[in-house]
Each structure stands twice: as structure tokens, then as C-alpha cells.
PDB file of N, CA and C in Angstrom:
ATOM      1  N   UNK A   1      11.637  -1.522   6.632  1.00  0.00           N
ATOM      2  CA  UNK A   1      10.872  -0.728   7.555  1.00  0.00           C
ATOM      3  C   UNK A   1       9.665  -0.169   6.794  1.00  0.00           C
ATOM      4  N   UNK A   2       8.822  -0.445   7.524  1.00  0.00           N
ATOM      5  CA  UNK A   2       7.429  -0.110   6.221  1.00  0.00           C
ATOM      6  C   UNK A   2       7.438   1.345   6.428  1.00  0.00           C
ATOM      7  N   UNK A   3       6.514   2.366   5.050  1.00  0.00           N
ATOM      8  CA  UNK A   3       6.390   3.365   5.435  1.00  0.00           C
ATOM      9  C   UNK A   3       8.070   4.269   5.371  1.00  0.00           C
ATOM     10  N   UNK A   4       9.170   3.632   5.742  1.00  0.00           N
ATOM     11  CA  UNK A   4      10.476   4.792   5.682  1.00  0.00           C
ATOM     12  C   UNK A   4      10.622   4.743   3.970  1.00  0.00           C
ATOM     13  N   UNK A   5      11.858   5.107   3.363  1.00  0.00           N
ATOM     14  CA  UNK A   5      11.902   6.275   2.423  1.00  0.00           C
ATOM     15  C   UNK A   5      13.276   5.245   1.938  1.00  0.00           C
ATOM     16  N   UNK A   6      12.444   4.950   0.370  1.00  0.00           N
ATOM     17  CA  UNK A   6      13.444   3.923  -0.352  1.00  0.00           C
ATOM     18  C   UNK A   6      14.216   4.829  -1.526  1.00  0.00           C
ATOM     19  N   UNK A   7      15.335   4.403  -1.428  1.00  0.00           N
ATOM     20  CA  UNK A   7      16.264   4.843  -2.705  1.00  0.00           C
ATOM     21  C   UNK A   7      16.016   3.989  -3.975  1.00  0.00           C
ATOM     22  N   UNK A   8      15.845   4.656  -4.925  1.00  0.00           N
ATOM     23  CA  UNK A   8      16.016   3.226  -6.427  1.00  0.00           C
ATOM     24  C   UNK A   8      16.809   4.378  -7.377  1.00  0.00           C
ATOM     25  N   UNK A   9      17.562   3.397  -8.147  1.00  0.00           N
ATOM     26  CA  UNK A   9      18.381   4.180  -8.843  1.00  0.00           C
ATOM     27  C   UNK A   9      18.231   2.750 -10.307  1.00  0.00           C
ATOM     28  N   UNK A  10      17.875   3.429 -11.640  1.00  0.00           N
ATOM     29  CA  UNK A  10      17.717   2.470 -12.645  1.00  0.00           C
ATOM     30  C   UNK A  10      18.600   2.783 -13.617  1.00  0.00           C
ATOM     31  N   UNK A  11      19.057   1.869 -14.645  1.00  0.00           N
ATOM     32  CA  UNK A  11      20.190   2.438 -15.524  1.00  0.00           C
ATOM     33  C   UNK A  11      19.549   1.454 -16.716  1.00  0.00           C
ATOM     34  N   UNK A  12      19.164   1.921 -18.192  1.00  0.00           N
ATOM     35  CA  UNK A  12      19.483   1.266 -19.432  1.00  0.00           C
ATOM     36  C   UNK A  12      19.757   1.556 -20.350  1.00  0.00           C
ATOM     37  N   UNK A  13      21.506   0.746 -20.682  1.00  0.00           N
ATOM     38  CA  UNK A  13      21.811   1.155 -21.888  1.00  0.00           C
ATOM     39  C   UNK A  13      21.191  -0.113 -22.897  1.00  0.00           C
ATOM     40  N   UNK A  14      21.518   0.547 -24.029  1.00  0.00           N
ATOM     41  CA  UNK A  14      21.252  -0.266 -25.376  1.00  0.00           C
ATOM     42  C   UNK A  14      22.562  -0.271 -26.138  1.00  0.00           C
ATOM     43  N   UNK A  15      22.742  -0.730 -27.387  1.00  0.00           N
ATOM     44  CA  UNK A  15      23.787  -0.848 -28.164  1.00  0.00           C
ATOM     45  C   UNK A  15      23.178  -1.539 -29.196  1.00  0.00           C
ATOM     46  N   UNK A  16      23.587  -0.532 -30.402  1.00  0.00           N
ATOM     47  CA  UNK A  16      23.295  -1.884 -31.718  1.00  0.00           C
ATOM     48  C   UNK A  16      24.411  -1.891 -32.550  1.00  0.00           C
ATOM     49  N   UNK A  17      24.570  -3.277 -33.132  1.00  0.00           N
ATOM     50  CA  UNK A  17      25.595  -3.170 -34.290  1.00  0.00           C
ATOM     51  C   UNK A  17      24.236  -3.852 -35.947  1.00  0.00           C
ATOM     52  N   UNK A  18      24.646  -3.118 -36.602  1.00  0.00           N
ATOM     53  CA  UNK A  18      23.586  -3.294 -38.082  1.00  0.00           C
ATOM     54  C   UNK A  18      24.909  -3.865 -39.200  1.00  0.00           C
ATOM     55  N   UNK A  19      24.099  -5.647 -39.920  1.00  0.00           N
ATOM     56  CA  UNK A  19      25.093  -5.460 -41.317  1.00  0.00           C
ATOM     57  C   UNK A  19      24.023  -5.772 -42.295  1.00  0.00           C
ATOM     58  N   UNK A  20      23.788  -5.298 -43.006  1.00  0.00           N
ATOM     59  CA  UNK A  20      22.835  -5.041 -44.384  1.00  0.00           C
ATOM     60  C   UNK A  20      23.482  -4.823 -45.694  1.00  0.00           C
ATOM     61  N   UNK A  21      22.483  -5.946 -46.765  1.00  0.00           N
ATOM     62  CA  UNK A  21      23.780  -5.738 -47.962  1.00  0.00           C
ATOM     63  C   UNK A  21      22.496  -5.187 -48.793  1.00  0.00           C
ATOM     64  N   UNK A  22      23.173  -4.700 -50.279  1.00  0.00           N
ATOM     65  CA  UNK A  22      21.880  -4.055 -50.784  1.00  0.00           C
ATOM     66  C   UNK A  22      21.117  -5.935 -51.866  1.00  0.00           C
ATOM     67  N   UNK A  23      19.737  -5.539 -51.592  1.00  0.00           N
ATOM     68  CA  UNK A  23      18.552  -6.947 -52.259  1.00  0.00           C
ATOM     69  C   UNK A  23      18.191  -6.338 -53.375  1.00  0.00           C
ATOM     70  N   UNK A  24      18.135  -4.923 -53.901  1.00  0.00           N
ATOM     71  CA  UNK A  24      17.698  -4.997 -55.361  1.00  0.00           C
ATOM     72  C   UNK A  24      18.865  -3.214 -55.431  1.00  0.00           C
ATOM     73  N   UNK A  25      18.964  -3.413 -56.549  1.00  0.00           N
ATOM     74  CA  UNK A  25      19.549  -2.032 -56.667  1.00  0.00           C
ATOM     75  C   UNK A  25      18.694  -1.593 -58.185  1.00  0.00           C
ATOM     76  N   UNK A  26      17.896  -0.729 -58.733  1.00  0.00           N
ATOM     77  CA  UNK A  26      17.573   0.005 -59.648  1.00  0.00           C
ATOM     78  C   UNK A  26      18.061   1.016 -59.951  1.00  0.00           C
ATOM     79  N   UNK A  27      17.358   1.785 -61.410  1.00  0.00           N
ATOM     80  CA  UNK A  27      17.866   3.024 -61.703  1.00  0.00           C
ATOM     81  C   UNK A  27      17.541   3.937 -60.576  1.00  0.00           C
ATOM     82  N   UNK A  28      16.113   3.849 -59.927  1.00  0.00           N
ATOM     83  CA  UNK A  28      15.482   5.062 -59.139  1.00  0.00           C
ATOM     84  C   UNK A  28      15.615   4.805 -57.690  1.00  0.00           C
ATOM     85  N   UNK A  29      15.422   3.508 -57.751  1.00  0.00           N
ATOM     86  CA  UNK A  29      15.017   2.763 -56.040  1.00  0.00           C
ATOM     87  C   UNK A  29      16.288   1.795 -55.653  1.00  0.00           C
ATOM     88  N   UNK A  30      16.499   1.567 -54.627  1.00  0.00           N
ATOM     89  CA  UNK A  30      17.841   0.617 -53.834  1.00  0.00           C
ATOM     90  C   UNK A  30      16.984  -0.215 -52.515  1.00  0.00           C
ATOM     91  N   UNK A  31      17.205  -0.877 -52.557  1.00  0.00           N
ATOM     92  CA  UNK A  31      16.484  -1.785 -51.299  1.00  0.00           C
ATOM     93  C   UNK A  31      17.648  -2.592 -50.736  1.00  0.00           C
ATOM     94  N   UNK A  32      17.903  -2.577 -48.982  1.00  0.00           N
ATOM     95  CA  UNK A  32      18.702  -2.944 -48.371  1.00  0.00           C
ATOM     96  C   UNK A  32      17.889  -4.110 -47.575  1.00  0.00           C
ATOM     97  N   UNK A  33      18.000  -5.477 -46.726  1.00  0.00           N
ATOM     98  CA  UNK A  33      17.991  -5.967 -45.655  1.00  0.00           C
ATOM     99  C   UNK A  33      19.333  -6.492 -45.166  1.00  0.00           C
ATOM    100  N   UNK A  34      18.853  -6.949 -43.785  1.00  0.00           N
ATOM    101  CA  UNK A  34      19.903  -7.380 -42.973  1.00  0.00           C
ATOM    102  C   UNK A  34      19.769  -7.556 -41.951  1.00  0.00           C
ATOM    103  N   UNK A  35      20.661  -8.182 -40.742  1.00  0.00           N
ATOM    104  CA  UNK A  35      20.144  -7.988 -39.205  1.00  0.00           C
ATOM    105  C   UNK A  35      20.357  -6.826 -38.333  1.00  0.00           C
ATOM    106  N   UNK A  36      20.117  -7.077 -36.960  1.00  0.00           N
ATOM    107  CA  UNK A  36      20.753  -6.063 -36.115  1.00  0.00           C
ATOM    108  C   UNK A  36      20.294  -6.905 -34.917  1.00  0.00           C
ATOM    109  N   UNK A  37      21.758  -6.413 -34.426  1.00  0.00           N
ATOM    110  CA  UNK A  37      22.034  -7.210 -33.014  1.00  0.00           C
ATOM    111  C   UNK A  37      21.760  -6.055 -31.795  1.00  0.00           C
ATOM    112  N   UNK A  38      20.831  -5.959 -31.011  1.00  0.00           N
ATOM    113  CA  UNK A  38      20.639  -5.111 -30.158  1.00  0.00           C
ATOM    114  C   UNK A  38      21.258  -5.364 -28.492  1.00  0.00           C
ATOM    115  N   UNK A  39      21.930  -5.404 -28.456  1.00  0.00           N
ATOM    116  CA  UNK A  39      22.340  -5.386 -26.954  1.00  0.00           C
ATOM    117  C   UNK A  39      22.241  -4.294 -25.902  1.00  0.00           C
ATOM    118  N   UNK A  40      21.212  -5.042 -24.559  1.00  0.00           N
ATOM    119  CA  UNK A  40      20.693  -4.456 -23.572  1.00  0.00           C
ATOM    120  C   UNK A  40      21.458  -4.629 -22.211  1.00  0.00           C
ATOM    121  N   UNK A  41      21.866  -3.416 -21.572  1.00  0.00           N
ATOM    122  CA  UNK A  41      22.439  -3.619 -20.305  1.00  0.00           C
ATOM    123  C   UNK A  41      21.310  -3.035 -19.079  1.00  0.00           C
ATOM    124  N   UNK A  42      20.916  -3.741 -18.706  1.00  0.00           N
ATOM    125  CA  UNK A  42      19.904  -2.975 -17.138  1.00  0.00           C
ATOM    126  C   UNK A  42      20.078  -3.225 -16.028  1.00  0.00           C
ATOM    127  N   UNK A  43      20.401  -1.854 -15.027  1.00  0.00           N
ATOM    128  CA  UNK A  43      20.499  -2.068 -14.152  1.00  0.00           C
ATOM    129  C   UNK A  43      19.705  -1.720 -12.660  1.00  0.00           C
ATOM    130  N   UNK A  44      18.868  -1.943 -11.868  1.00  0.00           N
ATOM    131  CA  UNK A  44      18.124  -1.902 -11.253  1.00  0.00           C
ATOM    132  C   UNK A  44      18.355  -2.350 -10.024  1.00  0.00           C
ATOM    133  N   UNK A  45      18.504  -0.769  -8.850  1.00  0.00           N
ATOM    134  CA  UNK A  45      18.840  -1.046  -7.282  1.00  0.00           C
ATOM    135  C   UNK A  45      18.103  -0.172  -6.514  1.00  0.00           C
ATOM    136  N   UNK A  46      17.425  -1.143  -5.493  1.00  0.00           N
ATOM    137  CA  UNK A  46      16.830  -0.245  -4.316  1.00  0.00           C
ATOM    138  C   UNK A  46      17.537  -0.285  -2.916  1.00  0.00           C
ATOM    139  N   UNK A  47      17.399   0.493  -2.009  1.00  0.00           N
ATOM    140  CA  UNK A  47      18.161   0.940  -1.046  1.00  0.00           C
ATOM    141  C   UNK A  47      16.995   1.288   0.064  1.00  0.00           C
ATOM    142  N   UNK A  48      16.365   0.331   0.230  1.00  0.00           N
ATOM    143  CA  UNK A  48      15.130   0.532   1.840  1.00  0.00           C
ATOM    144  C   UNK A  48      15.983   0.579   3.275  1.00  0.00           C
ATOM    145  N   UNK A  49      16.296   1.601   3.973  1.00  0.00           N
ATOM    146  CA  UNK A  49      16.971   2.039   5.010  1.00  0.00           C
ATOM    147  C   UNK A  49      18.378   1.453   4.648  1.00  0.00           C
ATOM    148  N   UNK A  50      18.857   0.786   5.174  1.00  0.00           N
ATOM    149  CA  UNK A  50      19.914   0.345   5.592  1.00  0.00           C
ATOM    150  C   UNK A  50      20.839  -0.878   5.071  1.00  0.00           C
ATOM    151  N   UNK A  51      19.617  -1.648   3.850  1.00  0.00           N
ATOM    152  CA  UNK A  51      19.487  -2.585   2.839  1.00  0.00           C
ATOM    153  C   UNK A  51      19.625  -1.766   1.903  1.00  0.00           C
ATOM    154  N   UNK A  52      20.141  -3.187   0.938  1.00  0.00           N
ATOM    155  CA  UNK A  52      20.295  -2.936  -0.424  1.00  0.00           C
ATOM    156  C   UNK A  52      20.115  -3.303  -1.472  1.00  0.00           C
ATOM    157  N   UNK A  53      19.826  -4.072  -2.504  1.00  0.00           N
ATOM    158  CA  UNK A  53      19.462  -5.247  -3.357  1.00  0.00           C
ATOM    159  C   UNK A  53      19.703  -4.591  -4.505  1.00  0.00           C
ATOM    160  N   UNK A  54      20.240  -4.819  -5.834  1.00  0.00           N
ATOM    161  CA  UNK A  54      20.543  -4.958  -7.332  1.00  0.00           C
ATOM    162  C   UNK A  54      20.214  -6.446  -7.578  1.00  0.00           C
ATOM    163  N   UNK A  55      19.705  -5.748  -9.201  1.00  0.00           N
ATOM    164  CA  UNK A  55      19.174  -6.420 -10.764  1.00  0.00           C
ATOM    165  C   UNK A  55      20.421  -5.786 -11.106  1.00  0.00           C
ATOM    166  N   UNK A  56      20.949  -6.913 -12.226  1.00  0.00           N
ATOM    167  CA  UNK A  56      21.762  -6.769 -13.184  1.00  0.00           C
ATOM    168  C   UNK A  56      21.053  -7.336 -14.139  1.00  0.00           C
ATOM    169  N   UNK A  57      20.959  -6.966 -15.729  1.00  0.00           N
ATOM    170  CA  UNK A  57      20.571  -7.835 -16.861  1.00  0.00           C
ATOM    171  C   UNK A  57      21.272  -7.149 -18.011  1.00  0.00           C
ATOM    172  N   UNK A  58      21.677  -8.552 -18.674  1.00  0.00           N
ATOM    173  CA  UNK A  58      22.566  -7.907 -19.919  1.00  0.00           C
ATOM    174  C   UNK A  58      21.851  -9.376 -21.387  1.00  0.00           C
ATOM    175  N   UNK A  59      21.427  -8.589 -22.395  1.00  0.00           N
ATOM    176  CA  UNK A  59      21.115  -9.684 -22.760  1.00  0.00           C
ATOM    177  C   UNK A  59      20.992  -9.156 -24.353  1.00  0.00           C
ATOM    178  N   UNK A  60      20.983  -9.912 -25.413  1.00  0.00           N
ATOM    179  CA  UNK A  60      21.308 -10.125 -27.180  1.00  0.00           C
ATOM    180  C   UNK A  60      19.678  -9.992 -27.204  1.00  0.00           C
ATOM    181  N   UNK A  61      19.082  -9.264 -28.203  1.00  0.00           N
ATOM    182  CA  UNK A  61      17.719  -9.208 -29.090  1.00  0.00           C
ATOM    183  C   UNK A  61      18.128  -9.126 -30.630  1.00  0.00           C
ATOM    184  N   UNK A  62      18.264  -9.999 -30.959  1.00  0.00           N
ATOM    185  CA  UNK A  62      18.189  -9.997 -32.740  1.00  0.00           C
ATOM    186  C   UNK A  62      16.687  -9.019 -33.880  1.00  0.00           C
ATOM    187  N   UNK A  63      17.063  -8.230 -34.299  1.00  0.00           N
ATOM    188  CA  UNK A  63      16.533  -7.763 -34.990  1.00  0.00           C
ATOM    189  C   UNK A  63      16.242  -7.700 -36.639  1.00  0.00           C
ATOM    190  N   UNK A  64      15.397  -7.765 -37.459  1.00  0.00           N
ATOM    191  CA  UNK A  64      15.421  -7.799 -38.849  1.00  0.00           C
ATOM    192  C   UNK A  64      15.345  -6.033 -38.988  1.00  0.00           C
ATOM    193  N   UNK A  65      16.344  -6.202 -40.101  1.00  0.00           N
ATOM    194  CA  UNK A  65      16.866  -4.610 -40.348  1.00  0.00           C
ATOM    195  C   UNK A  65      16.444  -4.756 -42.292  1.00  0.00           C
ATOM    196  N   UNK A  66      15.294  -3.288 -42.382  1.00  0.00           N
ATOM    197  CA  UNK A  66      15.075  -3.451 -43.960  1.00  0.00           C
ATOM    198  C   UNK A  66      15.237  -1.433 -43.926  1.00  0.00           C
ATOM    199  N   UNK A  67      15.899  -1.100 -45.168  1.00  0.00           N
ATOM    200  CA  UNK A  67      15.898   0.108 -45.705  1.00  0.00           C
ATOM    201  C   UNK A  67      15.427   0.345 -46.853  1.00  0.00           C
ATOM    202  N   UNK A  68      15.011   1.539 -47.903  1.00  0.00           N
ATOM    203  CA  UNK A  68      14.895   1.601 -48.552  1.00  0.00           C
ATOM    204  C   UNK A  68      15.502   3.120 -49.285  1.00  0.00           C
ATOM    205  N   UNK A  69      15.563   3.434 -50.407  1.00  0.00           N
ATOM    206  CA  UNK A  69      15.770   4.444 -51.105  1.00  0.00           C
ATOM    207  C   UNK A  69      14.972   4.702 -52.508  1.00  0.00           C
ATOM    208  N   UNK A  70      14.333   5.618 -52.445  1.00  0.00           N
ATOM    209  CA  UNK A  70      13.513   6.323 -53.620  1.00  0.00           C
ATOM    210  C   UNK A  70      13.733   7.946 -53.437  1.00  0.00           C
ATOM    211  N   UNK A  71      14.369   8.508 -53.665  1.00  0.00           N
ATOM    212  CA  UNK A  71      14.836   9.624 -53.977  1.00  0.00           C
ATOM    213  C   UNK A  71      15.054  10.354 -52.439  1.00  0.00           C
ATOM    214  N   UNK A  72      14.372   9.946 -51.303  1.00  0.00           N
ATOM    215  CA  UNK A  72      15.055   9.946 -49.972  1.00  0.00           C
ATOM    216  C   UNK A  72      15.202   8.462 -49.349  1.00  0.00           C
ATOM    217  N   UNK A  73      15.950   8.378 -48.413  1.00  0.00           N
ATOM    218  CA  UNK A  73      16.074   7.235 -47.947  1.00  0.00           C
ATOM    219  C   UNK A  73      15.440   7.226 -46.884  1.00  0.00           C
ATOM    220  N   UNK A  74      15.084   5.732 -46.710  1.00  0.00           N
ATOM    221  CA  UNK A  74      13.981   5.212 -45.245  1.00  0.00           C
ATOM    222  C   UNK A  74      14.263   4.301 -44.845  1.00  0.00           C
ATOM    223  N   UNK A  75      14.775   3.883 -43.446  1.00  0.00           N
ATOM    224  CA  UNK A  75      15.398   2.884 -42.901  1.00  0.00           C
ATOM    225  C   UNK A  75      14.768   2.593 -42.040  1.00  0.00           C
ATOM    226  N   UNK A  76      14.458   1.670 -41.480  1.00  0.00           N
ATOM    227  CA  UNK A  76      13.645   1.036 -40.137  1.00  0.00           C
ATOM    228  C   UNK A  76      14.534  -0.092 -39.599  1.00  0.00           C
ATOM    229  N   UNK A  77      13.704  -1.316 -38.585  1.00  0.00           N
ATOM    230  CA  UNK A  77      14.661  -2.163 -37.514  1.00  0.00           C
ATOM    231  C   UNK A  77      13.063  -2.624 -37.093  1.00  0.00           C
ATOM    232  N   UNK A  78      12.708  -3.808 -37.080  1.00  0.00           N
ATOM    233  CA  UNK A  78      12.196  -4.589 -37.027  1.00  0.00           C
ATOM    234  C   UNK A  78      12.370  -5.655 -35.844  1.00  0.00           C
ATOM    235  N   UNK A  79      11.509  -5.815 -34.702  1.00  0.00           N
ATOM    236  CA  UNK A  79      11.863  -6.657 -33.746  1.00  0.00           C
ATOM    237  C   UNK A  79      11.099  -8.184 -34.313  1.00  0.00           C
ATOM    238  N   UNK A  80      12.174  -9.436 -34.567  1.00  0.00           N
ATOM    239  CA  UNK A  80      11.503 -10.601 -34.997  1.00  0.00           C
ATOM    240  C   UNK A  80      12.352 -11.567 -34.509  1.00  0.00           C
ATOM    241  N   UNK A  81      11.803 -12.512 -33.573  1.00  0.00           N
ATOM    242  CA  UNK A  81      12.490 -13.643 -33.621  1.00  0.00           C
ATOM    243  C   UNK A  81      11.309 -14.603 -33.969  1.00  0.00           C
ATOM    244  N   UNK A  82      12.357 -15.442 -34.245  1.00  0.00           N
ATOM    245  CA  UNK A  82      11.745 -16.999 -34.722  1.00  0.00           C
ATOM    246  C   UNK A  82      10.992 -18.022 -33.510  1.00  0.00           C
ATOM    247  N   UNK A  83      10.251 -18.156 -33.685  1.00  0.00           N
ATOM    248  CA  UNK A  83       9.571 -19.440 -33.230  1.00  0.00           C
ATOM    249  C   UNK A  83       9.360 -21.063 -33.032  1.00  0.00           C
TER     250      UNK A  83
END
């Protein structure tokens, strides 16, 4: 019905699991890489009068995971896939 009054209701979760081994270990500094598996759940529904329609999406993003340590530690997550 054009013009009447739509419901939407959106939902996204995320989830990561990280495994990283340490690539250099020194006296002062430690350097970690590794991956991370990001898993996305989204959900997306509108409700125009009397109708209804849902999106479901659930889907794997691989991530490159690098840390570091020099007297504090610094960790990041890197979005990279291959080509």
C-alpha cells in the first residue's frame, strides 16, 4: 500500500575465532601472525501492512590477524582475501 507505514526490524551478529602463533620472539619485542575467521549472521525483515518478507545471511570472512609487543602490546585484524 503506498504511502502506509512499514515495519523493518534488522539484526547483526558477528563472531570471531583468532589462532596466531608467535613469528619472532626477542629480548624486547614479540611478533605474532595468524588468521581469523569472522563469522556474520544478518538478519533483515520488513512488514508493509499486512505482508512480510525476510533476508537471512550467514556467511565465513577470513581475516589476516598480526600483533605485536614492545613494551605494550598492539594487536590488529586485517581484512584480506586472495585473488
Amino acid at each position: 500500500m503506498p504511502g502506509g507505514a512499514v515495519q523493518a526490524t534488522d539484526t547483526f551478529n558477528s563472531y570471531r575465532l583468532t589462532y596466531r602463533d608467535a613469528a619472532h620472539q626477542g629480548s624486547r619485542t614479540t611478533a605474532w601472525i595468524g588468521l581469523t575467521a569472522k563469522i556474520r549472521d544478518a538478519v533483515i525483515a520488513l512488514e508493509p501492512g499486512g505482508t512480510s518478507s525476510q533476508k537471512d545471511d550467514l556467511g565465513l570472512v577470513p581475516l589476516l590477524h598480526v600483533a605485536g609487543q614492545c613494551r605494550r602490546r598492539v594487536a590488529g585484524t586485517a581484512a584480506w582475501t586472495p585473488t
